[in-house]
N, C-alpha and C. Protein backbone atom coordinates (compact mmCIF):
# COMPACT_ATOMS: atom_id res chain seq x y z
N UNK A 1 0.84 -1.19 0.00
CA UNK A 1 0.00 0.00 0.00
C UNK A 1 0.88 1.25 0.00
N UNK A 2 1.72 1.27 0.92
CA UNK A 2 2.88 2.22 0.74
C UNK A 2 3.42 2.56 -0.74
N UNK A 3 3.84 1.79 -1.53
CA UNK A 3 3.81 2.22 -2.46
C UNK A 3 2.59 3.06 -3.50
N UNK A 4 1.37 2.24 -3.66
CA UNK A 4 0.77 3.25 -4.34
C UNK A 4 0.13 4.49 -3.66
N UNK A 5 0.71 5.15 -2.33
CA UNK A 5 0.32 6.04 -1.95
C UNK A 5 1.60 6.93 -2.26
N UNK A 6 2.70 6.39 -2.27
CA UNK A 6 4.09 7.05 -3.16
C UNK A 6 3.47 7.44 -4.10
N UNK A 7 3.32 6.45 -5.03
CA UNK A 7 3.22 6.98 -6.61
C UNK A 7 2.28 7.97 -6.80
N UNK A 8 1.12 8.22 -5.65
CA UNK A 8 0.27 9.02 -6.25
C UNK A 8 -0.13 9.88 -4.61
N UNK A 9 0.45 10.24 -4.12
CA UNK A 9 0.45 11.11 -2.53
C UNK A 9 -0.54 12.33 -2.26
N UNK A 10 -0.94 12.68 -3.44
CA UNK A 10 -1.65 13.78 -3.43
C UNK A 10 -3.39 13.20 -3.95
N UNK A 11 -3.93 12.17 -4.09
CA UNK A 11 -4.30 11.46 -4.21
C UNK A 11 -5.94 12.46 -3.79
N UNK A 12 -6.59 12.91 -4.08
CA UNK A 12 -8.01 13.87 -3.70
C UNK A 12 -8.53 13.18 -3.98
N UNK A 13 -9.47 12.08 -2.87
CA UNK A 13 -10.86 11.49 -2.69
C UNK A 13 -11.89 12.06 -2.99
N UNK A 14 -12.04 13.68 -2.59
CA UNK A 14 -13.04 13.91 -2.70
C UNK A 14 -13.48 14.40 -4.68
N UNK A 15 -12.35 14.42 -5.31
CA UNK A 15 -12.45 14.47 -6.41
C UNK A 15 -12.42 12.89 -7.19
N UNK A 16 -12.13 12.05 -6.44
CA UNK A 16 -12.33 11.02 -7.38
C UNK A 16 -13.30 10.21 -6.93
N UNK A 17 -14.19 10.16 -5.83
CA UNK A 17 -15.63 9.98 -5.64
C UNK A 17 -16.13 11.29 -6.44
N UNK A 18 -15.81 12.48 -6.50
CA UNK A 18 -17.22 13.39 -7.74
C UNK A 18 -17.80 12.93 -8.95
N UNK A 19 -16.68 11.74 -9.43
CA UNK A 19 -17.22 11.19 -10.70
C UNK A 19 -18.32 10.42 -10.89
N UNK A 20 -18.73 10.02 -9.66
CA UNK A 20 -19.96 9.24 -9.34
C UNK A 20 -21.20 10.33 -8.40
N UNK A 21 -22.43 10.15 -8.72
CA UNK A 21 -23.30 10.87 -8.32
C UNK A 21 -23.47 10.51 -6.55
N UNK A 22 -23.84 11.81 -6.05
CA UNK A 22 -23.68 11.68 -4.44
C UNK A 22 -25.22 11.71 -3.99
N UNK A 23 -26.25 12.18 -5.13
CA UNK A 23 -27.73 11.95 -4.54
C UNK A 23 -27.84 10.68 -4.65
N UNK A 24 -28.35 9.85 -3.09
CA UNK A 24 -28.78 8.81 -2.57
C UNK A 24 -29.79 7.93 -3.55
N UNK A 25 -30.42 8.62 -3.72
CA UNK A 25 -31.74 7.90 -5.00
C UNK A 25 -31.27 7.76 -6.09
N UNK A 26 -30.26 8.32 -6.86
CA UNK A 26 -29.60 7.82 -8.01
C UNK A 26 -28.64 7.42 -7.85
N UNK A 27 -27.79 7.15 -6.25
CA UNK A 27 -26.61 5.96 -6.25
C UNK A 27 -27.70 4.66 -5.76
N UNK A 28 -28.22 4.62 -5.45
CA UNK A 28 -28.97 3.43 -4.81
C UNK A 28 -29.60 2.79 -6.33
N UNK A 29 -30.19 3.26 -7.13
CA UNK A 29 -30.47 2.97 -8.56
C UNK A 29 -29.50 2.63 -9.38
N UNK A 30 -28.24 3.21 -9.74
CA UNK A 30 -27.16 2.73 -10.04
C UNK A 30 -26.43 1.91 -9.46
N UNK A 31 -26.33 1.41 -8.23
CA UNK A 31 -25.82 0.62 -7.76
C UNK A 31 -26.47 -1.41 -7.54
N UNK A 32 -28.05 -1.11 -7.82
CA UNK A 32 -28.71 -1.76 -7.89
C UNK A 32 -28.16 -2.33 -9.32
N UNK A 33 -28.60 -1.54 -10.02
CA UNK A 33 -28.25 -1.91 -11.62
C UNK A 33 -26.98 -2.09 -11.85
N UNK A 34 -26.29 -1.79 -11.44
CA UNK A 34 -24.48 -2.46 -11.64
C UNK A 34 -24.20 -3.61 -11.14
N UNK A 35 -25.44 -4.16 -10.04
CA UNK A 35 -24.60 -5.39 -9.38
C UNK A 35 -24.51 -6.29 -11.06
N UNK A 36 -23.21 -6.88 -10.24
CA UNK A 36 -22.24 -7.78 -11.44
C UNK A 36 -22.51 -7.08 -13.05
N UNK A 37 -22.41 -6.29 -13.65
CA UNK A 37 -22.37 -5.67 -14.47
C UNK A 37 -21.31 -4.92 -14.84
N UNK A 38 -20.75 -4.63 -15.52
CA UNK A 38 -19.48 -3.85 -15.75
C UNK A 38 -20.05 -2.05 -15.72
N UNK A 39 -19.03 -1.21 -15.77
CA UNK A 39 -19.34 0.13 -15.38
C UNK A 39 -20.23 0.38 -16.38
N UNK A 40 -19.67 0.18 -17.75
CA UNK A 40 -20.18 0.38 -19.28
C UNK A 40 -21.60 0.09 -19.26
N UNK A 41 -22.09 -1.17 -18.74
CA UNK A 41 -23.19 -1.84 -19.16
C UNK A 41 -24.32 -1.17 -18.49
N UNK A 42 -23.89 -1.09 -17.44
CA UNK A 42 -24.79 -0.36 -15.95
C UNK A 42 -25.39 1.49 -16.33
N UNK A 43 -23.86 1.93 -16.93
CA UNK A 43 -24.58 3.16 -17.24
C UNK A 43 -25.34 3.32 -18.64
N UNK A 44 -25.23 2.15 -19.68
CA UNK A 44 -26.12 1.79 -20.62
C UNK A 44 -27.40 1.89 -20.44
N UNK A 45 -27.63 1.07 -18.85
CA UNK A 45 -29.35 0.65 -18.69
C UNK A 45 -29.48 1.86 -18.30
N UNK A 46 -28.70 2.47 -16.89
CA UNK A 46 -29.54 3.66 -16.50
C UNK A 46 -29.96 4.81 -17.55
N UNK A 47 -28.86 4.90 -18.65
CA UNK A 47 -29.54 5.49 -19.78
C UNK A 47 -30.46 5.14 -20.42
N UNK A 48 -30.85 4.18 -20.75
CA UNK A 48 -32.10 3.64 -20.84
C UNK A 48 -33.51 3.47 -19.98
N UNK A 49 -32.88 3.79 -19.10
CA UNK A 49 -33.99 4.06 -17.83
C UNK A 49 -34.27 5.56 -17.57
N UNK A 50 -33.30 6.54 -17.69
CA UNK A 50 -33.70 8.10 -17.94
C UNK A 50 -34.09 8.30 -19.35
N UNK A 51 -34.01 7.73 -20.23
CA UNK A 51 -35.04 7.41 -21.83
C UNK A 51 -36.40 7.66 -21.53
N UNK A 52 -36.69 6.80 -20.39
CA UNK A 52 -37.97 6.58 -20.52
C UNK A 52 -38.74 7.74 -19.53
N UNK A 53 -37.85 8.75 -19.32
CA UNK A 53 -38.44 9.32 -18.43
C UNK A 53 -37.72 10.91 -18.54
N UNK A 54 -38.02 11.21 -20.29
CA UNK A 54 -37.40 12.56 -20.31
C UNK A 54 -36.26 12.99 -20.25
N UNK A 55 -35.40 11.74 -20.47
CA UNK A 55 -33.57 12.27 -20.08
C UNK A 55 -33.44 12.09 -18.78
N UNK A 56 -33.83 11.80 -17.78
CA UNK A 56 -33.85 11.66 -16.29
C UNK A 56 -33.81 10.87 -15.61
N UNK A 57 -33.52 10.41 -14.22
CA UNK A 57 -33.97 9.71 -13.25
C UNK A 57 -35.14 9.43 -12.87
N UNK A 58 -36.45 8.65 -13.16
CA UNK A 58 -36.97 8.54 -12.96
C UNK A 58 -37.60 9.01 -10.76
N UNK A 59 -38.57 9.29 -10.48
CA UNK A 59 -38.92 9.57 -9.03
C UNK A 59 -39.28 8.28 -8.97
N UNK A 60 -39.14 8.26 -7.54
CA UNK A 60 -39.28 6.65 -6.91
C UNK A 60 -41.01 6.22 -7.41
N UNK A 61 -41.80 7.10 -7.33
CA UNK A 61 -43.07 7.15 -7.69
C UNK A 61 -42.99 6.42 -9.28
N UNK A 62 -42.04 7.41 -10.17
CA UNK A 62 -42.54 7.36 -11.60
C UNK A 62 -42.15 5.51 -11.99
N UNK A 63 -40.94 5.56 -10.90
CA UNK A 63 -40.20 3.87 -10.99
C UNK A 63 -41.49 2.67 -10.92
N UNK A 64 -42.37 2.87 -9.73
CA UNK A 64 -42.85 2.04 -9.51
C UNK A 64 -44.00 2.24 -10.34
N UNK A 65 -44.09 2.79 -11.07
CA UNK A 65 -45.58 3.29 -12.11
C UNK A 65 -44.78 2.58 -13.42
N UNK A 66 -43.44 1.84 -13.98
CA UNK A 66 -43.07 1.33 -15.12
C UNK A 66 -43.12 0.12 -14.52
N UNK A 67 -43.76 -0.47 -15.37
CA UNK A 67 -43.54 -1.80 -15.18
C UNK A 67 -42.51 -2.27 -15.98
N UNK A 68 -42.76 -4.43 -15.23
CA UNK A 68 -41.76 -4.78 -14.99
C UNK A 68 -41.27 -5.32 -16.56
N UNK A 69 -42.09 -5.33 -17.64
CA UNK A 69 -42.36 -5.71 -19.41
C UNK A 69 -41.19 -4.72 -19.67
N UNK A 70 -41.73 -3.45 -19.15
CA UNK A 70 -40.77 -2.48 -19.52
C UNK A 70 -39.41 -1.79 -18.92
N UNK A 71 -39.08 -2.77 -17.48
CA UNK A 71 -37.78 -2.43 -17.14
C UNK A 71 -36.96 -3.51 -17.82
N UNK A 72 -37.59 -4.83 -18.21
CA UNK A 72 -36.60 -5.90 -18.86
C UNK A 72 -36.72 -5.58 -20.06
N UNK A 73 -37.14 -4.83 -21.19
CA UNK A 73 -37.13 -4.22 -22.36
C UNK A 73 -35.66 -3.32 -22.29
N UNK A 74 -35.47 -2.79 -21.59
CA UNK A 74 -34.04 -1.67 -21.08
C UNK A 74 -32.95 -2.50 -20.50
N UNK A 75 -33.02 -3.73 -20.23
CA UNK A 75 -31.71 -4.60 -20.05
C UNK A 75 -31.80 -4.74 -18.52
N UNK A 76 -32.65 -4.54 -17.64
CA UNK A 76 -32.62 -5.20 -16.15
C UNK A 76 -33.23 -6.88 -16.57
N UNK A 77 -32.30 -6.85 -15.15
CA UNK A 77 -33.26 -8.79 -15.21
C UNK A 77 -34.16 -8.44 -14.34
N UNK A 78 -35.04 -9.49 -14.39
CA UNK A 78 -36.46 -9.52 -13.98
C UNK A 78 -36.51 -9.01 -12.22
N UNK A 79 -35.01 -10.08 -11.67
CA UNK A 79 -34.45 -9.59 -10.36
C UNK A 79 -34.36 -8.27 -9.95
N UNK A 80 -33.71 -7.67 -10.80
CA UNK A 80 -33.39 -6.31 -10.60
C UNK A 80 -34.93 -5.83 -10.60
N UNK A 81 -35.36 -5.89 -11.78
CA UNK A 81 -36.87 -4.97 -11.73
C UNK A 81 -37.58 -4.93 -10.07
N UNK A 82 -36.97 -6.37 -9.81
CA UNK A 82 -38.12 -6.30 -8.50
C UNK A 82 -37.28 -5.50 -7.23
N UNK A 83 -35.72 -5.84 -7.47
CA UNK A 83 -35.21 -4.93 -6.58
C UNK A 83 -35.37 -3.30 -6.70
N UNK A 84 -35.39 -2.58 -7.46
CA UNK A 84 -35.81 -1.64 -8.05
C UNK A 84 -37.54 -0.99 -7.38
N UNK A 85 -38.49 -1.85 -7.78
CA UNK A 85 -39.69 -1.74 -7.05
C UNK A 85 -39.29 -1.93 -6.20
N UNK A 86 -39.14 -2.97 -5.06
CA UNK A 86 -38.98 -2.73 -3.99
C UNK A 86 -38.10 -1.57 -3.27
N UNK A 87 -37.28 -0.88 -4.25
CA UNK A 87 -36.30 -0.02 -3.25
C UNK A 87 -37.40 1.71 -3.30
N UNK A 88 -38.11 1.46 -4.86
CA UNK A 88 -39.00 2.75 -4.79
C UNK A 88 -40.17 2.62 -3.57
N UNK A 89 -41.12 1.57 -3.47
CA UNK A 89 -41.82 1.25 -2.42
C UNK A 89 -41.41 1.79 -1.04
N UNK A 90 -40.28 1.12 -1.07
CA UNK A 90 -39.74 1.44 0.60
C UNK A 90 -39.61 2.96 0.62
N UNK A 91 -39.06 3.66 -0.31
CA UNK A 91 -38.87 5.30 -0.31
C UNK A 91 -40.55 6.11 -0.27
N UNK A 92 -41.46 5.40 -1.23
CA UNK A 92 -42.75 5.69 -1.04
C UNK A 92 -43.40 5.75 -0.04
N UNK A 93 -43.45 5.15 0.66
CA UNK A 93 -44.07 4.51 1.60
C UNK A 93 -43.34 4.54 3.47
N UNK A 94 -42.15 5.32 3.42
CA UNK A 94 -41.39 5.67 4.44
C UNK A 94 -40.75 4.65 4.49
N UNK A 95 -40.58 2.92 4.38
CA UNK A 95 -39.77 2.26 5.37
C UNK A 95 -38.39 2.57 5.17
N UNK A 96 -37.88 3.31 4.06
CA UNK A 96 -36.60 3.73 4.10
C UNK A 96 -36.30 5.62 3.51
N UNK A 97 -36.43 5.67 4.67
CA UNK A 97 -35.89 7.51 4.69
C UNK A 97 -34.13 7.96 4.49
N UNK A 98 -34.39 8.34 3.09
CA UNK A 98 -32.92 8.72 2.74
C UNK A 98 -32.25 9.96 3.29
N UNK A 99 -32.82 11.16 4.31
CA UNK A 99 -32.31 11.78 5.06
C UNK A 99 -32.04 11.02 6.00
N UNK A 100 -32.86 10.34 6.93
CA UNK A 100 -32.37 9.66 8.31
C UNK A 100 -31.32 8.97 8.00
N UNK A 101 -31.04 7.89 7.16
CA UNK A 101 -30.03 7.06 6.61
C UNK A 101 -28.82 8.20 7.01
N UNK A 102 -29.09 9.09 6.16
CA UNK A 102 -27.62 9.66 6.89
C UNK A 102 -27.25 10.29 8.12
N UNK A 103 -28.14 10.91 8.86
CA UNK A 103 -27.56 10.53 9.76
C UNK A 103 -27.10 9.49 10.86
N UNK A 104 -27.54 8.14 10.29
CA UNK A 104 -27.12 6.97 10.99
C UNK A 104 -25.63 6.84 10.78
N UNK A 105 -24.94 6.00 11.72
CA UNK A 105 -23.90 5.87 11.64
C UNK A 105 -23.42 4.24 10.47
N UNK A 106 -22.40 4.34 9.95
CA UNK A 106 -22.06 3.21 8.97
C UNK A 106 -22.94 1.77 9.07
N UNK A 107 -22.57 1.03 10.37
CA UNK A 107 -23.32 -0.16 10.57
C UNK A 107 -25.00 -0.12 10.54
N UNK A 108 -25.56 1.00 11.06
CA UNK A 108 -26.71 1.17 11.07
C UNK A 108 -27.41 1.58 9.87
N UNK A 109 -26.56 2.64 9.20
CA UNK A 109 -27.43 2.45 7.69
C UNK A 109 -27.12 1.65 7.15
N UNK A 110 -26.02 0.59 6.91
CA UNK A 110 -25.91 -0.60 6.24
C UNK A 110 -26.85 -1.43 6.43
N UNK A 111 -26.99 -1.56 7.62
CA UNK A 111 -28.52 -2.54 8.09
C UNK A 111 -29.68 -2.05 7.71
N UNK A 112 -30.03 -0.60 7.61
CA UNK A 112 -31.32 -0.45 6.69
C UNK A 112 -31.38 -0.71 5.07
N UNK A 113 -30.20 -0.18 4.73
CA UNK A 113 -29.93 -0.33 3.14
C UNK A 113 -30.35 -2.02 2.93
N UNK A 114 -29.58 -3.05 3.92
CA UNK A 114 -29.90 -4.14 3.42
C UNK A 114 -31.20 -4.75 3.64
N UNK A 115 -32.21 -4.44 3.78
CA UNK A 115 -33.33 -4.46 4.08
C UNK A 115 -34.39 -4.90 3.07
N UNK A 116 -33.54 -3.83 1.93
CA UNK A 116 -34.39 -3.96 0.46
C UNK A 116 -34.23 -4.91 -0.14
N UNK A 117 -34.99 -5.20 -0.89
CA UNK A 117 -34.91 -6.95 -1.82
C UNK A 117 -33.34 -6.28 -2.54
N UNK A 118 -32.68 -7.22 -2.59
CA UNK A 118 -31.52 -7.18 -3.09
C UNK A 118 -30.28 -6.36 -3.26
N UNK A 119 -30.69 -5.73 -1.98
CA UNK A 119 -29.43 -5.18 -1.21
C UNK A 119 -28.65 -5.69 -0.32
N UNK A 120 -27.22 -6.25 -0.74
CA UNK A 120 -26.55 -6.92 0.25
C UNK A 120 -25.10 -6.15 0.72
N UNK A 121 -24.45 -6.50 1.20
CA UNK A 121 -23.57 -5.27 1.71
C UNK A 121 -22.81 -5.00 0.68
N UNK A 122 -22.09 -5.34 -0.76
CA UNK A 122 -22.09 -4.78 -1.97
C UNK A 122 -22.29 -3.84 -2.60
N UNK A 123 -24.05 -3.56 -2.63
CA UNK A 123 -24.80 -2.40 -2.56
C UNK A 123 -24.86 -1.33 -1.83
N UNK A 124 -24.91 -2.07 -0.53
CA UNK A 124 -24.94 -1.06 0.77
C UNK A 124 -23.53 0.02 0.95
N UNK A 125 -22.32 -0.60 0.47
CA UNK A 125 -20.83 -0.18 1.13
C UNK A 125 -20.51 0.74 -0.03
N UNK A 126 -21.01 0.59 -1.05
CA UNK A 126 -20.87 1.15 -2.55
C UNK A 126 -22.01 2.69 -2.07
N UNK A 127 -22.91 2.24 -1.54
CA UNK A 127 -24.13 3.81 -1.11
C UNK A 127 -23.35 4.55 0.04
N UNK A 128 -22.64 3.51 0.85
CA UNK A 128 -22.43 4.18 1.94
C UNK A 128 -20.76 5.10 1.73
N UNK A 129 -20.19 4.60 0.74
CA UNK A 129 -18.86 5.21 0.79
C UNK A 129 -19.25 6.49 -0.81
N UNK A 130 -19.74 6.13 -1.86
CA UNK A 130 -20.05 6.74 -2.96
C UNK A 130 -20.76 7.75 -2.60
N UNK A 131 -22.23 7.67 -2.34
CA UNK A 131 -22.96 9.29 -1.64
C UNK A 131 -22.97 9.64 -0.13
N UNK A 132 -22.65 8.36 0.25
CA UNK A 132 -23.03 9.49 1.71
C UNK A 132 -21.41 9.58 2.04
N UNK A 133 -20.34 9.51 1.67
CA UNK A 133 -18.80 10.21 1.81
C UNK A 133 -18.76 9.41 3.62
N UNK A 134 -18.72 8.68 3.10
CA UNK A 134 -18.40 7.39 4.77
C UNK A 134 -16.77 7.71 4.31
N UNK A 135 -16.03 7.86 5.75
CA UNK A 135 -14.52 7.75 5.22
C UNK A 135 -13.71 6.24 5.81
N UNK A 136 -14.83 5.68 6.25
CA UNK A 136 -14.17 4.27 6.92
C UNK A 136 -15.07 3.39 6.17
N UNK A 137 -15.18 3.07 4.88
CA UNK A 137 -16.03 1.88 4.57
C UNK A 137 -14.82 0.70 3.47
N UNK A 138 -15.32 -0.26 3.85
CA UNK A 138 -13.86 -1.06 3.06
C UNK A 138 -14.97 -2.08 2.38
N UNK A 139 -15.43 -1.83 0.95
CA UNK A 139 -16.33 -2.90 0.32
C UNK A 139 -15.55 -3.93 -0.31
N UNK A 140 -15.21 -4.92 1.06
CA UNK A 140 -14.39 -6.24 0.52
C UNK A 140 -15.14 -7.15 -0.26
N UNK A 141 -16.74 -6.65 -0.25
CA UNK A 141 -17.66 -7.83 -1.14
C UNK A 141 -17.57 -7.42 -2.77
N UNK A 142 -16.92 -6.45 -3.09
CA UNK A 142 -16.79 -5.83 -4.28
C UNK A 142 -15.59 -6.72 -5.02
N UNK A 143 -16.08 -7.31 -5.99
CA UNK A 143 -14.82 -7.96 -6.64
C UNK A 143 -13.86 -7.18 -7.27
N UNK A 144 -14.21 -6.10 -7.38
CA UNK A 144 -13.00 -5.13 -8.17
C UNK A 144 -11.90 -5.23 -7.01
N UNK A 145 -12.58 -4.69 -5.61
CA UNK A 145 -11.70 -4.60 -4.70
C UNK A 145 -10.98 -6.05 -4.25
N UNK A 146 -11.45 -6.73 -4.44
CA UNK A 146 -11.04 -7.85 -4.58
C UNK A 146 -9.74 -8.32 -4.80
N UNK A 147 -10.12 -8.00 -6.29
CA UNK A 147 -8.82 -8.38 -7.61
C UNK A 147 -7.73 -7.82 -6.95
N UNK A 148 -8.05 -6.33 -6.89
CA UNK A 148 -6.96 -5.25 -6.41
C UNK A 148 -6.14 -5.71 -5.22
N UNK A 149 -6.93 -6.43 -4.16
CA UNK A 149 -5.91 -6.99 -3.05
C UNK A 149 -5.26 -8.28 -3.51
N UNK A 150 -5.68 -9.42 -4.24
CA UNK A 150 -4.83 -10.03 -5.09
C UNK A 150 -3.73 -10.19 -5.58
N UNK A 151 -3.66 -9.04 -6.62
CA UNK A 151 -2.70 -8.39 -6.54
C UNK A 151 -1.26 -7.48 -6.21
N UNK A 152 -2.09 -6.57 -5.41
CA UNK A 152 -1.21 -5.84 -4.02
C UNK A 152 -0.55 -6.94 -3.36
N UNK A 153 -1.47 -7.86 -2.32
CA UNK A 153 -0.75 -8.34 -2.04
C UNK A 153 -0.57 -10.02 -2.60
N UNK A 154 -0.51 -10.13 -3.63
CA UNK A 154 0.06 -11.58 -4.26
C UNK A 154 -0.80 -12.79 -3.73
N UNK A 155 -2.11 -12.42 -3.33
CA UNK A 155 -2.70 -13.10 -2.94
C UNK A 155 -3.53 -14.19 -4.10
N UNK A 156 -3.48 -15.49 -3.49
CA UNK A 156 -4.55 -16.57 -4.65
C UNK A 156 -5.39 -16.26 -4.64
N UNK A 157 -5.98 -16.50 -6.11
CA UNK A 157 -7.25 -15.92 -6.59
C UNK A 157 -8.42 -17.36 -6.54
N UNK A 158 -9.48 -16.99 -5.77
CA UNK A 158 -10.28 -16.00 -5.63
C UNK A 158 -9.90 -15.63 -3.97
N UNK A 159 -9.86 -14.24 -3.45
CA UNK A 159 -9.33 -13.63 -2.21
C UNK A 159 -10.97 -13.81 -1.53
N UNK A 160 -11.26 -14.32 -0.55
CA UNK A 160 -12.47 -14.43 0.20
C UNK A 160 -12.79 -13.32 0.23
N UNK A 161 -14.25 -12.59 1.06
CA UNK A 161 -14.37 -11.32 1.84
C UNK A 161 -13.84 -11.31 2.96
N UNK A 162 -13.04 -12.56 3.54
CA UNK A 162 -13.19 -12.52 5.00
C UNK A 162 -11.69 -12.00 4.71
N UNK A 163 -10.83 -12.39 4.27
CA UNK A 163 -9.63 -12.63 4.00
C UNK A 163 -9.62 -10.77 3.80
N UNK A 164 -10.24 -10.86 2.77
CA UNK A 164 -9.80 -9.25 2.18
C UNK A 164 -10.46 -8.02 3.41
N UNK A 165 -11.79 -8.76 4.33
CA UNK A 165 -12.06 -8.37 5.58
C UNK A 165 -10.93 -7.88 6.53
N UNK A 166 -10.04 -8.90 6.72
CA UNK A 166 -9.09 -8.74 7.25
C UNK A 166 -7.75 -7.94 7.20
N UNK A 167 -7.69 -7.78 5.77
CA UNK A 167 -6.66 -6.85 5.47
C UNK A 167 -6.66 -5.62 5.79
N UNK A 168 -8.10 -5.49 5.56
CA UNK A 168 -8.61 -3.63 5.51
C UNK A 168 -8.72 -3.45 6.99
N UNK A 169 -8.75 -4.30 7.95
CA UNK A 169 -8.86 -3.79 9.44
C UNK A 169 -7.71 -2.92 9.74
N UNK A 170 -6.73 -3.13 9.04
CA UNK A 170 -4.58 -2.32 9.44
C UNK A 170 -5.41 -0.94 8.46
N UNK A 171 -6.38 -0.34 7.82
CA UNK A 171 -6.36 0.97 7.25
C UNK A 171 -7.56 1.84 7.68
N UNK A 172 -8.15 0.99 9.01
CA UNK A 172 -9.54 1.85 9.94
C UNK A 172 -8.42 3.30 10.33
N UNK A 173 -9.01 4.15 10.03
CA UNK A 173 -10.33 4.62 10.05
C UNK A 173 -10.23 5.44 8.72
N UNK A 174 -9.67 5.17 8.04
CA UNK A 174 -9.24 5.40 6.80
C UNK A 174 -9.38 4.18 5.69
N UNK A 175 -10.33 3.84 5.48
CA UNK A 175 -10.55 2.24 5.06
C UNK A 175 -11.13 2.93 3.55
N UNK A 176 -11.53 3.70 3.61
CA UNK A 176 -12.09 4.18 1.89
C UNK A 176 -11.12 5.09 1.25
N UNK A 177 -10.61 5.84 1.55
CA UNK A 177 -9.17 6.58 0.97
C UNK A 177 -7.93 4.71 1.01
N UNK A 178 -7.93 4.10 1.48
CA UNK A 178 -7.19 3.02 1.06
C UNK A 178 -7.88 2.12 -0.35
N UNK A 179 -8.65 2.04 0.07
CA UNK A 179 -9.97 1.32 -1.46
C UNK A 179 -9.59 2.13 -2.37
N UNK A 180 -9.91 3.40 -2.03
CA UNK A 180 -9.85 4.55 -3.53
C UNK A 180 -7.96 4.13 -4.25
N UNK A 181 -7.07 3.59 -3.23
CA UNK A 181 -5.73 3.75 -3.99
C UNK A 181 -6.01 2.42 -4.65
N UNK A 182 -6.42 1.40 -3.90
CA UNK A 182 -6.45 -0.17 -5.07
C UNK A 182 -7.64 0.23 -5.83
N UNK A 183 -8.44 0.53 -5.91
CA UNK A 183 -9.37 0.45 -6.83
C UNK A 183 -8.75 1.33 -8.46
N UNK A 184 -7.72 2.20 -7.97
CA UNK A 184 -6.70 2.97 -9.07
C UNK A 184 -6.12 1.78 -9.76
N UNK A 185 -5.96 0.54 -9.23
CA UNK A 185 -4.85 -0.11 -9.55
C UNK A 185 -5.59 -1.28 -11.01
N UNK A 186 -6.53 -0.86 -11.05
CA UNK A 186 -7.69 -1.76 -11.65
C UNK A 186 -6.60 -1.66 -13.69
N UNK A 187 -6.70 -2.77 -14.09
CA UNK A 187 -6.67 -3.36 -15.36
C UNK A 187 -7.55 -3.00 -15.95
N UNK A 188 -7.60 -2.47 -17.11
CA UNK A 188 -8.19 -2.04 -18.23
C UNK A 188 -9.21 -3.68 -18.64
């Protein structure tokens, strides 16, 4: 790790999380739609999903008013569609309040985030470090991050979560400015 904090020391988190959107309702939508998807593919659908809705993000309302014919027409699987409804529902309907979420602390909004049909901590660590600017989140369930410790440290592939769990405990409380340097380290 020492090294790629050499090579690149000046390293601004808060500019290289800007490239990703920090409103909650369109990382939680994008993040839904990326699981296992490549970056490319993910921002394909969501373009295809602001298609259908004026160039835009659809409102959690307008989400659950498309059906599901027409979210698998735009490249979600049927899964997603329902994770999707279910994540607009819960916003509709209060069981998940995206102001309160933040002010919960990491573990506690992780536990609401995972709540929703097909939010698992993947989703959750990706919402919690991407918009809400968590500076201790280490998404070892992320295979990118994965690869990246692999690598770093010469580890056999496939690196568990527990394993890669473990690594990231030596970079608390600084666990997402460490992610942000391996996740640099990513292969074309």
């Amino acid at each position: 790790m020492a090294a790629l904090v050499d090579a690149d020391p000046g390293l601004d988190l808060d500019a290289w999380m800007d490239r990703l959107s920090s409103d909650l309702w369109g990382a939680l939508v994008l993040q839904v739609i990326g699981q296992q998807l490549s970056l490319a593919a993910a921002a394909t659908i969501l373009a295809r999903l602001e298609a259908l809705h004026g160039g835009r993000l659809p409102t959690p309302a307008e989400l659950l008013a498309t059906d599901a014919q027409t979210l698998r027409q735009i490249g979600l699987s049927r899964a997603k569609g329902v994770y999707l409804h279910d994540l607009a529902a819960r916003l509709e309907d209060g069981r998940l309040d995206l102001e309160r979420l933040r002010s919960l602390d990491d573990d506690a909004a992780r536990n609401e985030l995972t709540q929703v049909k097909g939010v698992g901590r993947f989703t959750a660590d990706g919402v919690l470090m991407l918009a809400l600017r968590r500076q201790d989140v280490w998404p070892a369930a992320d295979l990118a991050l994965r690869r990246a410790v692999e690598r770093v440290w010469g580890l056999d592939a496939p690196a568990s979560v527990a394993q890669v769990d473990d690594l990231g405990e030596r970079f608390r409380p600084w666990r997402t400015l460490a992610a942000a340097y391996l996740y640099r380290t990513r292969r074309p």
